[in-house]
Protein backbone atom coordinates (compact mmCIF):
# COMPACT_ATOMS: atom_id res chain seq x y z
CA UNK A 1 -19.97 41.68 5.38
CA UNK A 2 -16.04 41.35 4.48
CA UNK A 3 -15.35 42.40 7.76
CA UNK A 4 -17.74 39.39 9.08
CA UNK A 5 -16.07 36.61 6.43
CA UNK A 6 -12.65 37.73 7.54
CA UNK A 7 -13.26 37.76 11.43
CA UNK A 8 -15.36 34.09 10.87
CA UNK A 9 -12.02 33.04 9.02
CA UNK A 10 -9.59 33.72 11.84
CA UNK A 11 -11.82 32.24 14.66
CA UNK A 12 -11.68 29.16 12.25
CA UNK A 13 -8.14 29.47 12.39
CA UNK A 14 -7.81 29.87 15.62
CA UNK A 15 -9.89 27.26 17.05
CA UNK A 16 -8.59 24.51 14.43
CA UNK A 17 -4.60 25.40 15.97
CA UNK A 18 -6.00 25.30 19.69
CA UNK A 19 -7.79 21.91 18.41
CA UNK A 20 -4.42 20.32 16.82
CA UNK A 21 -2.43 21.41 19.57
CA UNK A 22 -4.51 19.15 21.74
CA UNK A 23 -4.40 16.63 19.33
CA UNK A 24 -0.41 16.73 19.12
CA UNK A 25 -0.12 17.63 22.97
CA UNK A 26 1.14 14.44 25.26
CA UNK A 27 2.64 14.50 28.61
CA UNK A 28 6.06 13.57 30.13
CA UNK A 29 5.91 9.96 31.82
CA UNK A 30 7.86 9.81 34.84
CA UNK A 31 11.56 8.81 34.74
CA UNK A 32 12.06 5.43 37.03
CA UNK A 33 14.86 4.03 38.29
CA UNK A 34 16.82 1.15 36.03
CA UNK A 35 14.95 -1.55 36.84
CA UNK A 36 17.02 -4.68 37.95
CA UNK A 37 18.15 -7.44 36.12
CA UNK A 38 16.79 -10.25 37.33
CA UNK A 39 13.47 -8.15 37.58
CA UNK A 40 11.83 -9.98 34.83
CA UNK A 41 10.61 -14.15 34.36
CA UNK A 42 12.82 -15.57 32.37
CA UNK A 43 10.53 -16.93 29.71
CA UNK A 44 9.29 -13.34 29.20
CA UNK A 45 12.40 -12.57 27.94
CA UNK A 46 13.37 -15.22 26.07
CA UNK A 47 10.11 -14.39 24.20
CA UNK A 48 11.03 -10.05 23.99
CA UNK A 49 14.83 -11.30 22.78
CA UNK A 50 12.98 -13.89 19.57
CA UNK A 51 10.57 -10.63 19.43
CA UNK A 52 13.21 -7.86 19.11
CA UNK A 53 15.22 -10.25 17.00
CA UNK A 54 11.79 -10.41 14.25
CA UNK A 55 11.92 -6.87 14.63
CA UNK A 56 15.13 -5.81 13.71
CA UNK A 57 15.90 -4.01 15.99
CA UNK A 58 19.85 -4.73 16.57
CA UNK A 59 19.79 -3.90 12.63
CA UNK A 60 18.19 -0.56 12.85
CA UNK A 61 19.70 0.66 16.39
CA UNK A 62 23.64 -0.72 15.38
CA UNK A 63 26.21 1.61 13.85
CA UNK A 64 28.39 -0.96 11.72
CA UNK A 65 31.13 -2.33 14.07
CA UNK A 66 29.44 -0.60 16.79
CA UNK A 67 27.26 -1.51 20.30
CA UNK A 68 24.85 -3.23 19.90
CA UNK A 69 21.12 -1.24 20.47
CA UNK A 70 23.51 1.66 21.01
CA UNK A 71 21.84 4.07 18.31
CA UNK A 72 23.14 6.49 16.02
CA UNK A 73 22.42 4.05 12.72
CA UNK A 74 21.99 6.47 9.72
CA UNK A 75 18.93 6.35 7.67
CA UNK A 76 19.47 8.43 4.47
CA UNK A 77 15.76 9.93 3.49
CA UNK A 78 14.24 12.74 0.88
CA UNK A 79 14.06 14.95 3.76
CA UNK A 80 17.84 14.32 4.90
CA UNK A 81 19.71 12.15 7.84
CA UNK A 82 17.81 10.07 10.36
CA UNK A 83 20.24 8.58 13.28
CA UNK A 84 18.42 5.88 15.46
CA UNK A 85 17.85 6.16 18.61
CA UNK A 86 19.79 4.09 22.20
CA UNK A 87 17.62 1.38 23.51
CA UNK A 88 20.05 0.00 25.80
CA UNK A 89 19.17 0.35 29.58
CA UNK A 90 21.85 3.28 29.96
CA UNK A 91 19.62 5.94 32.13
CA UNK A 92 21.15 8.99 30.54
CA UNK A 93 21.11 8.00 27.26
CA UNK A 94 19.17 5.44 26.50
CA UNK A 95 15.88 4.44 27.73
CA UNK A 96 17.20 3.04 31.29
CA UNK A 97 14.56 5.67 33.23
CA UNK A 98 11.67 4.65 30.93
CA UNK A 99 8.80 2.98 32.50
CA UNK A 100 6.72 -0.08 30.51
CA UNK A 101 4.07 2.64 30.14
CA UNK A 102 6.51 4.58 28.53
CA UNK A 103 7.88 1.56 26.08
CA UNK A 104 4.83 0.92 25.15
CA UNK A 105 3.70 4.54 24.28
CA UNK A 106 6.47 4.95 22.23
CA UNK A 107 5.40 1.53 20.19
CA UNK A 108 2.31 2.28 19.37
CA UNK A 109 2.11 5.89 18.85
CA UNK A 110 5.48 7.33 18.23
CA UNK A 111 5.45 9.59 21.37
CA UNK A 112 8.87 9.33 23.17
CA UNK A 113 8.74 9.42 27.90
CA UNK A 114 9.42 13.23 27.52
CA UNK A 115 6.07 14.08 25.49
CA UNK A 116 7.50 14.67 21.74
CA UNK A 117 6.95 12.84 18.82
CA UNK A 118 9.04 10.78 17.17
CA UNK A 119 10.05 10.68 13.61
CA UNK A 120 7.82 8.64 11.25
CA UNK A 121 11.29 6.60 10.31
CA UNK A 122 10.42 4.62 13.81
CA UNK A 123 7.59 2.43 12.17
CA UNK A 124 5.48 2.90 15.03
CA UNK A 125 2.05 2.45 12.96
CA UNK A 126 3.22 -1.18 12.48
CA UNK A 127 4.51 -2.01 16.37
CA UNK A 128 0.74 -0.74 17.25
CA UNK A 129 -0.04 -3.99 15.77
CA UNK A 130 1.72 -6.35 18.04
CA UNK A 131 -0.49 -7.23 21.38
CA UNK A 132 0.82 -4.97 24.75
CA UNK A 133 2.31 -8.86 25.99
CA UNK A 134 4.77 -8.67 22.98
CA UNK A 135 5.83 -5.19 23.13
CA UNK A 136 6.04 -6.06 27.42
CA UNK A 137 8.53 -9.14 26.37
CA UNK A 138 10.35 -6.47 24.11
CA UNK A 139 10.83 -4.25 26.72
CA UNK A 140 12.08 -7.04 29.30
CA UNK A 141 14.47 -8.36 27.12
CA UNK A 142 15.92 -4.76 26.58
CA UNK A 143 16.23 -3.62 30.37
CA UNK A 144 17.51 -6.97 31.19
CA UNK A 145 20.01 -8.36 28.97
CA UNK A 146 21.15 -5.41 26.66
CA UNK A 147 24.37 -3.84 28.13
CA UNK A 148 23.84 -0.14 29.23
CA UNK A 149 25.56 1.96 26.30
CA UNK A 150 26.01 5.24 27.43
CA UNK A 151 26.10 6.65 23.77
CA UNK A 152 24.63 10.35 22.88
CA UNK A 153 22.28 10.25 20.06
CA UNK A 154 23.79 12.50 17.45
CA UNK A 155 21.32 15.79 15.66
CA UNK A 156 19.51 14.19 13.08
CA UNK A 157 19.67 16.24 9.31
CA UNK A 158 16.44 17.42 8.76
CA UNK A 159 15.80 20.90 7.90
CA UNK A 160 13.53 23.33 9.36
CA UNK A 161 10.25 23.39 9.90
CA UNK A 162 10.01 20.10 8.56
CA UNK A 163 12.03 18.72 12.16
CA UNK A 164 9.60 20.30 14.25
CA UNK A 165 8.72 17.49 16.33
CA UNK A 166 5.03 18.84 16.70
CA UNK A 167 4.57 19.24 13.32
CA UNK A 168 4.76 15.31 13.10
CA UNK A 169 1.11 14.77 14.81
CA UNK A 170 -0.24 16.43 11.07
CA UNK A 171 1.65 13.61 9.64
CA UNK A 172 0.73 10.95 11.44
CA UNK A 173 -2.83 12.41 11.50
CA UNK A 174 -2.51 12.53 7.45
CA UNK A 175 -0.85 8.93 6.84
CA UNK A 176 -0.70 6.69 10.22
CA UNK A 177 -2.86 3.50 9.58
CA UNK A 178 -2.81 2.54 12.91
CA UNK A 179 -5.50 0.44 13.10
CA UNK A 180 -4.78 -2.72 15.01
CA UNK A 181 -4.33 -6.58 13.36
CA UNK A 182 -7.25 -8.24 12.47
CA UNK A 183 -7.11 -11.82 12.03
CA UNK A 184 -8.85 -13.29 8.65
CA UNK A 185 -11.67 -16.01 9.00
CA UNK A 186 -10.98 -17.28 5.21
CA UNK A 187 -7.40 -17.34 6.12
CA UNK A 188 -5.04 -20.44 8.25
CA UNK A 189 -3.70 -19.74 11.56
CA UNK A 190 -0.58 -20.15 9.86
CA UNK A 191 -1.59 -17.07 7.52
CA UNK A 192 -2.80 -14.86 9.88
CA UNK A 193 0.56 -15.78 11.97
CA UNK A 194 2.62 -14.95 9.16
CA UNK A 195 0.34 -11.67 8.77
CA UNK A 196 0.58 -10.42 12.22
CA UNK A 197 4.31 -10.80 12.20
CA UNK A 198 5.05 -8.91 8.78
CA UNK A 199 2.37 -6.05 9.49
CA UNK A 200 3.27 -5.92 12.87
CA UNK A 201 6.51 -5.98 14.87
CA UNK A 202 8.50 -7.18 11.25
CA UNK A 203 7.05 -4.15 9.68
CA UNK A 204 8.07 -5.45 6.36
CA UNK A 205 5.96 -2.67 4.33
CA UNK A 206 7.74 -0.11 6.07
CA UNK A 207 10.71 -0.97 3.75
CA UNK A 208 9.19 -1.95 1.10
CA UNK A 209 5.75 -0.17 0.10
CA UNK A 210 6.15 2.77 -2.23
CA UNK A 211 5.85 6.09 -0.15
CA UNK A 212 4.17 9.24 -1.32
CA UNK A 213 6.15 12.70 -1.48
CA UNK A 214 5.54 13.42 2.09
CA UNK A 215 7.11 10.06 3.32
CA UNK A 216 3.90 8.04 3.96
CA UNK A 217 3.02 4.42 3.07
CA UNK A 218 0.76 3.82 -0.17
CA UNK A 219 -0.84 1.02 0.92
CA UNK A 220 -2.95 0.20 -1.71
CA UNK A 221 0.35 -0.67 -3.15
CA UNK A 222 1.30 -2.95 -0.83
């Protein structure tokens, strides 16, 4: 009977780590070739440059005095040192062989063109808010106005296990709200405007909701 309980346990076992693996499995998007400058209308990125501006993301992807979008900002957390990543077009370094498929993977669910996942300090959970035309504009504006920084990305500080990148799909299966914007009926236009902007590509609770001990958003404190 023991022998049954303990054999029943390990096929439990085993099938639940076969069953996250596929969960926290993605595949490698093709590299491309930098697109060209003048690949992109003009209006679309005017609209990803007022985008990436609400976004911060000059602020978060900056060293002070550095490039610009060049990476390697330090973000101090519980579980140590966080550098950001290069989003200039520089094909190396940066994300100059990523597709839009890619880009937009990467927005909305924090899986970067090689497959792994990235670190829950990139408020992806909040960019899967914005509509796939906003995150496109985003992505325009990067590849075709951003200088090409080729800049490393230095080892972030976290400590093993905890920077296993796999390891991240439990988290984001845990704490992720990544359910997409819903506009309010009782609510203005102006209100849900103002909504979609700070849940979405401002991600204003990422900053400043109250986080639990494993680093995820309490939002019924926000």
């Amino acid at each position: 009977m023991l022998k049954r309980i303990f054999v029943s346990i390990i096929g439990i076992g085993v099938a639940g780590a076969v069953l996250f693996g596929i969960y926290a499995w993605h595949p490698e998007i093709g590299s491309i070739t930098p697109p060209t400058r003048n690949l992109f209308p003009s209006d679309m990125v005017e609209h990803g440059k007022i985008m990436a501006a609400a976004g911060y993301c000059r602020t978060c992807q900056t060293t002070p005095g550095g490039q610009e979008y060049a990476g390697n900002y330090q973000m101090n957390t519980q579980f140590g040192a966080i550098y950001s990543s290069n989003i200039t077009p520089a094909p190396d370094t940066g994300i100059g062989r990523w597709s839009e498929e890619a880009f937009i993977r990467a927005m909305r669910a924090g899986v970067s063109r090689d497959g792994h996942h990235l670190l829950p300090a990139f408020p992806f959970e909040h960019f899967n808010k914005m509509t796939n035309d906003v995150i496109k504009a985003v992505y325009a504006f990067l590849m075709s106005s951003v200088p090409a920084i080729n800049q490393q990305k230095k080892e972030n500080g976290i400590p093993f296990p905890i920077n296993l990148r796999f390891l991240q799909a439990g988290w984001k299966l845990l704490f992720a709200n990544t359910d997409p914007f819903e506009k309010r009926s009782d609510k203005s236009e102006e209100w849900n405007r103002g909504a979609y902007l700070a849940q979405g590509i401002s991600h204003c609770g990422a900053c400043h909701t109250p986080r639990n001990a494993l680093g995820g958003e309490k939002y019924s404190h926000m």
